[in-house]
C-alpha atoms as a PDB file:
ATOM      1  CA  UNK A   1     -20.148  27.037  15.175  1.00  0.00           C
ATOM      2  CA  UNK A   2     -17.638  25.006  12.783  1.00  0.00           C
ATOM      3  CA  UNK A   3     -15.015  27.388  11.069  1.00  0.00           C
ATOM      4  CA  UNK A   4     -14.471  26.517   7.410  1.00  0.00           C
ATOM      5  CA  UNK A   5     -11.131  27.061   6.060  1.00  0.00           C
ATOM      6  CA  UNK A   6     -10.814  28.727   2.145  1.00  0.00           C
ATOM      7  CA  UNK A   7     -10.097  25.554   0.582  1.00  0.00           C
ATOM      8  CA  UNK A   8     -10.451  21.372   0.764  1.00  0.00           C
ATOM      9  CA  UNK A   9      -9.528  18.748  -1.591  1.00  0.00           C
ATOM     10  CA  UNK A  10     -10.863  15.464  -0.287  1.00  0.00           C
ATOM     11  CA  UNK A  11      -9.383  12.689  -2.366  1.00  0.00           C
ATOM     12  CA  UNK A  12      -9.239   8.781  -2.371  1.00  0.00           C
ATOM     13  CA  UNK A  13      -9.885   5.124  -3.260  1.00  0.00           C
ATOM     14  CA  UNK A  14     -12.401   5.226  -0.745  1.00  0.00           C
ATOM     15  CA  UNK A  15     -15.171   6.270  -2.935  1.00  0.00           C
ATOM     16  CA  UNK A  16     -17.679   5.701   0.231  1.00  0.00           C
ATOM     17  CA  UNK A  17     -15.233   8.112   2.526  1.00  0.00           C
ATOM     18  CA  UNK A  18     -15.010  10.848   0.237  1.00  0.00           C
ATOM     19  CA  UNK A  19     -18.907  10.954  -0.365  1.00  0.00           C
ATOM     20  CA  UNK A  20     -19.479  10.774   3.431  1.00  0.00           C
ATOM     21  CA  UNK A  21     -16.980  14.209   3.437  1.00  0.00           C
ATOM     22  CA  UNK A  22     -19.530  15.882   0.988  1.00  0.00           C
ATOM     23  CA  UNK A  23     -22.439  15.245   2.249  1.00  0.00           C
ATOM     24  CA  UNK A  24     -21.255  16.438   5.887  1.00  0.00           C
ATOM     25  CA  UNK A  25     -19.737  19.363   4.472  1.00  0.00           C
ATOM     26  CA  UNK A  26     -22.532  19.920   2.144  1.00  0.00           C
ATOM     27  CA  UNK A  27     -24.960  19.757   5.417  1.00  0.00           C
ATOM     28  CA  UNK A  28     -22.651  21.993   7.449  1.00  0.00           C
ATOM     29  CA  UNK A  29     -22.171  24.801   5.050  1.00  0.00           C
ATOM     30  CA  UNK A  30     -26.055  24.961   4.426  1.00  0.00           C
ATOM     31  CA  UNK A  31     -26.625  25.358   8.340  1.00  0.00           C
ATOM     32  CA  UNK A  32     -24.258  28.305   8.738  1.00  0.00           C
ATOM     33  CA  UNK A  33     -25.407  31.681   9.334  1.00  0.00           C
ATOM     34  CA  UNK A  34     -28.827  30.387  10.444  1.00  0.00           C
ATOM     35  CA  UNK A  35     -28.913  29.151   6.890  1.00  0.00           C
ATOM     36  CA  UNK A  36     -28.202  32.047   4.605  1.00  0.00           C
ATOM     37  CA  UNK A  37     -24.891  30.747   3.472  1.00  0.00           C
ATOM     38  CA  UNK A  38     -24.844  30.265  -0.724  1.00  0.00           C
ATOM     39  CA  UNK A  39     -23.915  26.474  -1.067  1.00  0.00           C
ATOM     40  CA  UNK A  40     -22.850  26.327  -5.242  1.00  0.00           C
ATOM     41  CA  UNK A  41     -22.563  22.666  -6.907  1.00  0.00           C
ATOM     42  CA  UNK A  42     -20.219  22.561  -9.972  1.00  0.00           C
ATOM     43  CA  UNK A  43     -20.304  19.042 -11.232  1.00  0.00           C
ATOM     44  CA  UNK A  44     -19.992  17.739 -15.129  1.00  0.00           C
ATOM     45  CA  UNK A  45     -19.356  20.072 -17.991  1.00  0.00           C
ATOM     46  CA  UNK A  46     -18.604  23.240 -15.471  1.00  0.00           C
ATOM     47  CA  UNK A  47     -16.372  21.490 -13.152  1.00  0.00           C
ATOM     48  CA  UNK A  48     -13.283  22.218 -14.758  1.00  0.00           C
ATOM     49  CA  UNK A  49     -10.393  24.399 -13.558  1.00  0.00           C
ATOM     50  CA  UNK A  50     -11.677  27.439 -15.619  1.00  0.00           C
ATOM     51  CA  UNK A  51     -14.843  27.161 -14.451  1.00  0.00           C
ATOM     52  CA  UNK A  52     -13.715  26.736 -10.785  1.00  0.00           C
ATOM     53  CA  UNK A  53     -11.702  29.726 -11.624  1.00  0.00           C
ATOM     54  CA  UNK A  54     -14.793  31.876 -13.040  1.00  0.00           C
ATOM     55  CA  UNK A  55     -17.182  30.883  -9.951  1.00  0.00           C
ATOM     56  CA  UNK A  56     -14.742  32.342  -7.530  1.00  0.00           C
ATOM     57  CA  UNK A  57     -14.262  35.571  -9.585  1.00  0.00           C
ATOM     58  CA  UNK A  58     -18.038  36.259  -9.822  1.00  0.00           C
ATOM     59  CA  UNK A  59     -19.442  38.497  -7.872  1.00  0.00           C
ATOM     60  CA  UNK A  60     -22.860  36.738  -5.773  1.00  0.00           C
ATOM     61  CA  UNK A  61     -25.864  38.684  -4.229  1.00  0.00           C
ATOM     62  CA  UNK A  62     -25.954  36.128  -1.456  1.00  0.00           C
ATOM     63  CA  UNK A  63     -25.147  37.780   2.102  1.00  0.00           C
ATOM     64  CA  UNK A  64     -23.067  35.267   4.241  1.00  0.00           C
ATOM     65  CA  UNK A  65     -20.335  32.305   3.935  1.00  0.00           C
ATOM     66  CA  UNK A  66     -20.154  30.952   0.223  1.00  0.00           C
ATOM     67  CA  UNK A  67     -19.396  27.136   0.069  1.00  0.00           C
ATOM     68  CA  UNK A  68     -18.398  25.958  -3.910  1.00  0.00           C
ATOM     69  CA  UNK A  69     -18.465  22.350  -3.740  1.00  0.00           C
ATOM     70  CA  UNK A  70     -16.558  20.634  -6.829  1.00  0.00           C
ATOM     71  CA  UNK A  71     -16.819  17.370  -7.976  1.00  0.00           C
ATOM     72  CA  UNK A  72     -14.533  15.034 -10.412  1.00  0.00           C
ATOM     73  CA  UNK A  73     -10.841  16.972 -10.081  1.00  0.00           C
ATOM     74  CA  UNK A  74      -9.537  13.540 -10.715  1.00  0.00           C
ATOM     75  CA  UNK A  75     -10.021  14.361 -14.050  1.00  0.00           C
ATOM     76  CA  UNK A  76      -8.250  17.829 -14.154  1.00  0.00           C
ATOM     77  CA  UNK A  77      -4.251  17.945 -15.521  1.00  0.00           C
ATOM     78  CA  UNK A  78      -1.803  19.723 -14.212  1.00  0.00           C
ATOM     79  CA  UNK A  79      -1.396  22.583 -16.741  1.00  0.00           C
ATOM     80  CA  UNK A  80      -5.040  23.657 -16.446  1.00  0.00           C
ATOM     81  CA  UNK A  81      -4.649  24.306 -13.032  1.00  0.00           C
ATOM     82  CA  UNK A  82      -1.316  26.221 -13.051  1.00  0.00           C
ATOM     83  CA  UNK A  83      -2.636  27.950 -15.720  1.00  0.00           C
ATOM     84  CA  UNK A  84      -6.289  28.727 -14.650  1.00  0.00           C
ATOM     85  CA  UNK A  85      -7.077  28.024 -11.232  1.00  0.00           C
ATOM     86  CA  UNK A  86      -4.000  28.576  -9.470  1.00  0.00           C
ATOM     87  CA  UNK A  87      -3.867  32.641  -9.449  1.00  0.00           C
ATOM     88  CA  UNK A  88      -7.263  32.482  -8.631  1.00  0.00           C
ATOM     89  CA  UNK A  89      -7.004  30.497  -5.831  1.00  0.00           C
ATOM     90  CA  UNK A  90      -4.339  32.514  -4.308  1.00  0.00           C
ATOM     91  CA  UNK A  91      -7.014  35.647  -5.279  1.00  0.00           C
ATOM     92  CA  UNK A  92      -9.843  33.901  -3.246  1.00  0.00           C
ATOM     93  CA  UNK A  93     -12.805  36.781  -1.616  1.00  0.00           C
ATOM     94  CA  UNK A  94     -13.014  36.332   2.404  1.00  0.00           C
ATOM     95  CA  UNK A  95     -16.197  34.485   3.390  1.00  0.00           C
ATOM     96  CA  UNK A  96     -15.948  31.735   0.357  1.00  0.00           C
ATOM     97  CA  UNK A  97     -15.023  28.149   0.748  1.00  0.00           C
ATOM     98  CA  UNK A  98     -13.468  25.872  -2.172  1.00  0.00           C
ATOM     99  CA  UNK A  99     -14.285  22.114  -1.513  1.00  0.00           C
ATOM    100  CA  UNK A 100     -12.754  19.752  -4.186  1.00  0.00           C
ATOM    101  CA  UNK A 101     -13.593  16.476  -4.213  1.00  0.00           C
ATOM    102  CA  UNK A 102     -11.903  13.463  -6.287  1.00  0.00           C
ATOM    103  CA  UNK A 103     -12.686   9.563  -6.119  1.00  0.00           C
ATOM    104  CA  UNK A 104      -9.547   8.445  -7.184  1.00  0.00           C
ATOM    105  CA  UNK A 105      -8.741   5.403  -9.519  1.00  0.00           C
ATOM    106  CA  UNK A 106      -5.710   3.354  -9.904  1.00  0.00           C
ATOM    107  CA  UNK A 107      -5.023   5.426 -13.142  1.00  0.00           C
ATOM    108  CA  UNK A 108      -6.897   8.442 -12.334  1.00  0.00           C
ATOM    109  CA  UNK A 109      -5.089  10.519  -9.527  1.00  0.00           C
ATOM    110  CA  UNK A 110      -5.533  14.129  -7.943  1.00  0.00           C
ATOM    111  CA  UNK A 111      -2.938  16.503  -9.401  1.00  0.00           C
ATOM    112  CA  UNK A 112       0.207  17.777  -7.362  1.00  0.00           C
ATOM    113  CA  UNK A 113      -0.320  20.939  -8.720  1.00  0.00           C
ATOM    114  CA  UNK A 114      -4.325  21.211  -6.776  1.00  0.00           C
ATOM    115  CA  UNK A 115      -2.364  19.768  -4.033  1.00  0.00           C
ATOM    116  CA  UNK A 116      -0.202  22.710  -4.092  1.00  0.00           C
ATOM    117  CA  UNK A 117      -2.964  25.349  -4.742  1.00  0.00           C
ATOM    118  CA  UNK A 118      -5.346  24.245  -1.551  1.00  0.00           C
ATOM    119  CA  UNK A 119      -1.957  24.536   1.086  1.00  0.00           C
ATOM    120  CA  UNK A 120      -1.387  27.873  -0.519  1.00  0.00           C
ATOM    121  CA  UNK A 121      -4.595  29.287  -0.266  1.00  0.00           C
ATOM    122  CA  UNK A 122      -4.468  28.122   3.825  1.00  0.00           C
ATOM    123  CA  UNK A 123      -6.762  25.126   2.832  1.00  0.00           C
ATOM    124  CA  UNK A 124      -6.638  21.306   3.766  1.00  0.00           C
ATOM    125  CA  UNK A 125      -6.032  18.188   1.771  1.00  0.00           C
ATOM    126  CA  UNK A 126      -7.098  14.700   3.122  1.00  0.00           C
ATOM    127  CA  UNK A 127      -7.337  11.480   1.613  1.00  0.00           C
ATOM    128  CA  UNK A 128      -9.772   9.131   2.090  1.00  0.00           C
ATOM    129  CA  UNK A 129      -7.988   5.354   1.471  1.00  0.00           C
ATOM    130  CA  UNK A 130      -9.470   2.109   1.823  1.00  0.00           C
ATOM    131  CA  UNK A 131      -7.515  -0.278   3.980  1.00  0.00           C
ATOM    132  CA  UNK A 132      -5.464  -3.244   2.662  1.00  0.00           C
ATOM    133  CA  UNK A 133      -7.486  -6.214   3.124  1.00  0.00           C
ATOM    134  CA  UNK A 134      -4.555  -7.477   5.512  1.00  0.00           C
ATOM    135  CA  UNK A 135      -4.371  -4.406   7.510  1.00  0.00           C
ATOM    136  CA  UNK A 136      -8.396  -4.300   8.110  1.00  0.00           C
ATOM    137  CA  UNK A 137      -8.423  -6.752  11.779  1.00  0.00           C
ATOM    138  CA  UNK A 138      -6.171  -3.733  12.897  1.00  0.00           C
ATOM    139  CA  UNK A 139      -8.218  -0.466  11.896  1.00  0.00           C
ATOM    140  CA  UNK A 140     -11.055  -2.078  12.993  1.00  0.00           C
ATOM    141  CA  UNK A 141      -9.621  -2.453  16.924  1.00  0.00           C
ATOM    142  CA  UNK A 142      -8.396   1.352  15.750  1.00  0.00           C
ATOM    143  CA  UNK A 143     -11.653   2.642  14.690  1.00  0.00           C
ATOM    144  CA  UNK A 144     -13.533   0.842  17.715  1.00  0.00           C
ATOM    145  CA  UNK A 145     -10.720   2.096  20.163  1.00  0.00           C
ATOM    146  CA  UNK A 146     -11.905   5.485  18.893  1.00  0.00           C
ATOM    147  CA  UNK A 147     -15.207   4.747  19.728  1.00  0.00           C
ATOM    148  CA  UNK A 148     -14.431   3.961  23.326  1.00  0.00           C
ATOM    149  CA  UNK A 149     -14.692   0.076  22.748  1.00  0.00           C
ATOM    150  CA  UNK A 150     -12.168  -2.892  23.643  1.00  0.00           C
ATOM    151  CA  UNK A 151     -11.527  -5.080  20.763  1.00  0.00           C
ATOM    152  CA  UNK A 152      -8.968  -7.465  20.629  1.00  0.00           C
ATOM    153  CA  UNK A 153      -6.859  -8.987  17.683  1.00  0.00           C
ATOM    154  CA  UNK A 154      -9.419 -12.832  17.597  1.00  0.00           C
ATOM    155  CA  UNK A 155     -12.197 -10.581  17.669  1.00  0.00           C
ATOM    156  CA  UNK A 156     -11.382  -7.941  15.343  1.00  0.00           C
ATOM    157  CA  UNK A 157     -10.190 -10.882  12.682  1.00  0.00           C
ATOM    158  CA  UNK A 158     -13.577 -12.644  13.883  1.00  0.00           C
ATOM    159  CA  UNK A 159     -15.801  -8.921  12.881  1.00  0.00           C
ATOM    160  CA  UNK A 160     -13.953  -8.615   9.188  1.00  0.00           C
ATOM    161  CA  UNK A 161     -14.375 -12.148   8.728  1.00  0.00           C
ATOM    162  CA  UNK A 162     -18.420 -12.035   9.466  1.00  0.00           C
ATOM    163  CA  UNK A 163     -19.049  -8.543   7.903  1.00  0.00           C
ATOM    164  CA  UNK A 164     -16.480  -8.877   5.339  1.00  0.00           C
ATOM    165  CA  UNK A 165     -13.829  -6.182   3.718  1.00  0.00           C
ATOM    166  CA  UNK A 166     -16.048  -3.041   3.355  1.00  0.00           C
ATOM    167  CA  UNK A 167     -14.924  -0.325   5.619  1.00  0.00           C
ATOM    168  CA  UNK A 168     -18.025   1.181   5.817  1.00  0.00           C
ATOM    169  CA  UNK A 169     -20.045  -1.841   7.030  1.00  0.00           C
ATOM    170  CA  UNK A 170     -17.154  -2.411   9.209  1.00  0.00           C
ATOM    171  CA  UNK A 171     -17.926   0.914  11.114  1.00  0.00           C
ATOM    172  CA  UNK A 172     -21.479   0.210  10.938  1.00  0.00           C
ATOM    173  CA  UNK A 173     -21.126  -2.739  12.950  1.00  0.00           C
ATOM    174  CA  UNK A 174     -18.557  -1.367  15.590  1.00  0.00           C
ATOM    175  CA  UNK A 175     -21.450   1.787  15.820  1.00  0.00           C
ATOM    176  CA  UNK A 176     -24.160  -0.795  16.959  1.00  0.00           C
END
């Protein structure tokens, strides 16, 4: 059984990455407990650091793990976090699980002050980056490597140059 930690911010460029995190974490949190665990979706209108902040101080009748996913804390500045979510985080009940999620835009960037929040409250932060398109030949003989496959540099240069520059398709290849 997977432990979940209190908090996640899963941010990036690589808008394909970051919704592969969700949906796996989405999946996981609904199979724990044999499937009693609360999974809450704050997206739109009530995914903003107030309403993050409210969600975690209301009480639920749900017996179990609670997983609140968030979506679009791109968006968020820093003041409304120090001000509203911060204490709260630090305040989290046992058995709940924060998971922020940001697809990050050249102007539009996760906060340092979320950044800050998740380590405090024992979470994890990862980005999700694409690859430079120059840098691709060599994560892919990386990502195969993983996989327990020998690529070498003609070949890897030869895969990007057939499949082209999408990561994803990239691993979808190296998978078959």
């Amino acid at each position: 059984m997977a432990e979940l930690k209190p908090a996640y911010l899963i941010h990036g460029d690589d808008h394909g990455a970051v919704a592969e995190r969700r949906a796996g974490l989405r999946t996981l949190a609904e199979g724990l407990d044999g499937g009693s665990a609360s999974v809450e979706l704050l997206e739109g209108n009530e995914a903003t650091p107030a309403g993050v902040a409210e969600a975690l101080a209301a009480m639920t009748l749900a017996i179990g793990r609670r997983v609140i996913i968030v979506e679009g804390v791109e968006r968020w500045r820093e003041a409304d976090i120090e001000k509203q979510l911060s204490a709260a985080m630090g305040a989290m009940p046992p058995d709940t699980t924060l998971a922020l999620f940001a697809r990050e835009e050249a102007r539009s960037k996760t906060p340092q002050a979320l950044h800050d929040a998740v380590k405090r409250a024992g979470g994890q932060v990862s980005a999700q980056m694409t690859v430079k398109r120059w840098d691709l030949p060599k994560w892919a003989r990386e990502q195969a490597a993983r996989m327990g496959l020998s690529l070498d540099a003609a070949a890897a240069k030869a895969l990007v140059a057939q499949v082209g520059e999408r990561q994803q398709r990239l691993l979808r290849e190296l998978e078959k």
